[in-house]
C-alpha atoms as a PDB file:
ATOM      1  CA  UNK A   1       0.000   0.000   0.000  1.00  0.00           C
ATOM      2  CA  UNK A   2       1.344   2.947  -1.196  1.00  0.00           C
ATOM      3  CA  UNK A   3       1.727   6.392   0.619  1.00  0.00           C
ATOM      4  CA  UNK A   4      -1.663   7.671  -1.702  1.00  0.00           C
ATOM      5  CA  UNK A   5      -3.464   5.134  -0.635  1.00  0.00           C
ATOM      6  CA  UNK A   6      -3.070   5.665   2.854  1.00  0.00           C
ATOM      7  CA  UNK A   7      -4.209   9.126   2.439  1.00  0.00           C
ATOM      8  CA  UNK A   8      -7.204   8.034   0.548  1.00  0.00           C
ATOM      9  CA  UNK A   9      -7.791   5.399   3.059  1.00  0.00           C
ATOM     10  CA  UNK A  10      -7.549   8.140   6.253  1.00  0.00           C
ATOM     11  CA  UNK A  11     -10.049  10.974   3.775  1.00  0.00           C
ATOM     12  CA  UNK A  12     -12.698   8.156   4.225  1.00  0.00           C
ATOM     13  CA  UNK A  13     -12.250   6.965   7.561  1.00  0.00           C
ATOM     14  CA  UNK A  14     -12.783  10.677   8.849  1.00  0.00           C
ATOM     15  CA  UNK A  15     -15.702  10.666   5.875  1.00  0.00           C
ATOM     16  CA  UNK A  16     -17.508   7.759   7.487  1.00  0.00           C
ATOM     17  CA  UNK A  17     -16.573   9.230  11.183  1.00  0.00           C
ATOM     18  CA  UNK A  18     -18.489  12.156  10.230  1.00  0.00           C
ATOM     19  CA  UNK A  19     -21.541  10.199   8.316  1.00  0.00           C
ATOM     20  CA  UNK A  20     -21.447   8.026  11.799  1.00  0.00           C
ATOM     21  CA  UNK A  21     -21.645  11.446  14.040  1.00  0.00           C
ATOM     22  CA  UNK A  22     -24.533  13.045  11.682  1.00  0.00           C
ATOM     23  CA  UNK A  23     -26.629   9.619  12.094  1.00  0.00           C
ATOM     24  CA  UNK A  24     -26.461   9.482  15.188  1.00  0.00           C
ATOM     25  CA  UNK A  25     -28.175  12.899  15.859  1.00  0.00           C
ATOM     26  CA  UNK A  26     -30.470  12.362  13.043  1.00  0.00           C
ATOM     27  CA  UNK A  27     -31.440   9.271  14.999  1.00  0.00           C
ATOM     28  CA  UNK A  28     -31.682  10.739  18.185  1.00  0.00           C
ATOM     29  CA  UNK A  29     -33.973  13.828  16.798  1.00  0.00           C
ATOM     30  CA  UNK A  30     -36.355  11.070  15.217  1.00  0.00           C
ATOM     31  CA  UNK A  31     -36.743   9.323  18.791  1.00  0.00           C
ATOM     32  CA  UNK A  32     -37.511  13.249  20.228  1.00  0.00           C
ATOM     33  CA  UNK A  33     -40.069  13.669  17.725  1.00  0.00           C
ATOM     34  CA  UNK A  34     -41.571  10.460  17.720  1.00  0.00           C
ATOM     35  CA  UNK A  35     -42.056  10.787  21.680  1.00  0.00           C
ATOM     36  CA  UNK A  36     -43.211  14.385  21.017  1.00  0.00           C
ATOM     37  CA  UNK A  37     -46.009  13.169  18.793  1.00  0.00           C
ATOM     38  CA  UNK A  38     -47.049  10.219  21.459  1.00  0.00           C
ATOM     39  CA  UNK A  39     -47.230  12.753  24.511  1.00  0.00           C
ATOM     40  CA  UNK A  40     -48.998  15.244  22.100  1.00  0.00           C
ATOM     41  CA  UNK A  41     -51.651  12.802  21.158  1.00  0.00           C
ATOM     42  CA  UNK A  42     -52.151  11.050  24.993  1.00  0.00           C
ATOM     43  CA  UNK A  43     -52.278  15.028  26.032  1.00  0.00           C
ATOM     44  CA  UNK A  44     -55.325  15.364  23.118  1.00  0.00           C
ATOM     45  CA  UNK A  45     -56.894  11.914  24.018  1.00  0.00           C
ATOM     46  CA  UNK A  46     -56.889  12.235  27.713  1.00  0.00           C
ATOM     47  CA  UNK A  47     -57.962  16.156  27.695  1.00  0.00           C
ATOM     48  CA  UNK A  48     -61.455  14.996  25.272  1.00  0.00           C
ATOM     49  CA  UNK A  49     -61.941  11.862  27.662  1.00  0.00           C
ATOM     50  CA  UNK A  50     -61.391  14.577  30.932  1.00  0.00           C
ATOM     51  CA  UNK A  51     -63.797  17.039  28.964  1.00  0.00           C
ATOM     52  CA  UNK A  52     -66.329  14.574  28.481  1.00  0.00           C
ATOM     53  CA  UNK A  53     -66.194  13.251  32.455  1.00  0.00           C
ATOM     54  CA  UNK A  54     -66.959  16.790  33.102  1.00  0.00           C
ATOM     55  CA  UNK A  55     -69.784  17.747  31.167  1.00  0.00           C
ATOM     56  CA  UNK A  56     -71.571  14.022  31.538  1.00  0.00           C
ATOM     57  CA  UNK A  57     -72.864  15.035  34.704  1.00  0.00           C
ATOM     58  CA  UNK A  58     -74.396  18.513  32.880  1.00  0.00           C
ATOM     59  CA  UNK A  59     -75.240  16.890  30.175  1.00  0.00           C
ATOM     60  CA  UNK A  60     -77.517  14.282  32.768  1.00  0.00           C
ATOM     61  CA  UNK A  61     -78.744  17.572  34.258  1.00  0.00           C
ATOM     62  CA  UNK A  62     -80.334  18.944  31.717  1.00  0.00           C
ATOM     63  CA  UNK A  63     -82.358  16.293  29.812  1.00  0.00           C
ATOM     64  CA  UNK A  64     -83.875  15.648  33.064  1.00  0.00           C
ATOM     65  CA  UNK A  65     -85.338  19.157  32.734  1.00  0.00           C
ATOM     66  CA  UNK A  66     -86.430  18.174  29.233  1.00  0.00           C
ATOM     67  CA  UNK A  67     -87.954  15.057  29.581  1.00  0.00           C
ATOM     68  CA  UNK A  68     -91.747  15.142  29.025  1.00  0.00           C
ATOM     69  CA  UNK A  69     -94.083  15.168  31.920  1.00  0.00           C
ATOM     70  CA  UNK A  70     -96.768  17.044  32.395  1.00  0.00           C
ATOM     71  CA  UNK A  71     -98.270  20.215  30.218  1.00  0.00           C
ATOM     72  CA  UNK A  72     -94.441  19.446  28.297  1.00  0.00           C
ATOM     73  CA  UNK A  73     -95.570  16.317  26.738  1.00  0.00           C
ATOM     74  CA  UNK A  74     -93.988  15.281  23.862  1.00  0.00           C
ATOM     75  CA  UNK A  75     -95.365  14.795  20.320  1.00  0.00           C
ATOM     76  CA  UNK A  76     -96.268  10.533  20.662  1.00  0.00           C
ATOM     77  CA  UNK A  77     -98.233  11.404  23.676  1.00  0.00           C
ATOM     78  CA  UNK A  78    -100.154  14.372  22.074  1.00  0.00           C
ATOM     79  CA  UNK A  79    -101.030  12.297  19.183  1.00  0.00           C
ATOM     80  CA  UNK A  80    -103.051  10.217  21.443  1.00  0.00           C
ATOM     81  CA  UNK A  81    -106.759  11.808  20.797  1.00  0.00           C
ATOM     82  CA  UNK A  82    -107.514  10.625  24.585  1.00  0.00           C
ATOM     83  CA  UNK A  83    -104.522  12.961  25.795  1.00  0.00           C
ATOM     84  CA  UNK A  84    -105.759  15.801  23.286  1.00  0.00           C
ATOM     85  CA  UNK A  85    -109.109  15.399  25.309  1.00  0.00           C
ATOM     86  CA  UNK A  86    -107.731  15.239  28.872  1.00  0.00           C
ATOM     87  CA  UNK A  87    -105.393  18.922  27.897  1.00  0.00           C
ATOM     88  CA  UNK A  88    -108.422  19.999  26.163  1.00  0.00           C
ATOM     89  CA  UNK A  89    -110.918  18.863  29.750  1.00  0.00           C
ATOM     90  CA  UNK A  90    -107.872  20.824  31.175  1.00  0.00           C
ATOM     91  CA  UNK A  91    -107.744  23.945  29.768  1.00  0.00           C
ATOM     92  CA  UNK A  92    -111.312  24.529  29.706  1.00  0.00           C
ATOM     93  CA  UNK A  93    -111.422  24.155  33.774  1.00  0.00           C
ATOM     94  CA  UNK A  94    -108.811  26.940  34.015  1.00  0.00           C
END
């Protein structure tokens, strides 16, 4: 092996030293990212399934207030003709 070749050979062992250094970090910013993207999405998931556990309770609240009973009765029990009679009975005893 000549004296050219050993300076040929040392050009790419500080080439591939180099490539080796710049893969690594790639490699390590692709781990960062991917981890990013997982904590960003459990943050998204967890923050909708926490939303929903608050407002479930609310949500219970309120279609008690708008279930029918009573003068708020809802359109099958109105299309009964005996129930059309009974509000009518009703109204005209106010």
């Amino acid at each position: 092996m000549g004296p050219e070749d050993k300076i040929i050979l040392e050009q790419i062992k500080t080439q591939v030293m180099e490539n080796n250094l710049m893969m690594k970090k790639i490699l390590k910013q692709n781990q960062i990212a991917l981890w990013s993207k997982f904590a960003y999405w459990a943050f998204i998931i967890l923050l909708t399934v926490g939303a929903f556990a608050l407002i479930k309770p609310l949500l219970g609240g309120l279609s008690s207030v708008y279930t029918p009973n009573g003068i708020n009765a809802s359109i099958k029990t109105l299309s009964n003709p005996d129930t059309i009679s009974k509000l009518r009975a009703e109204l005209e005893g106010l």
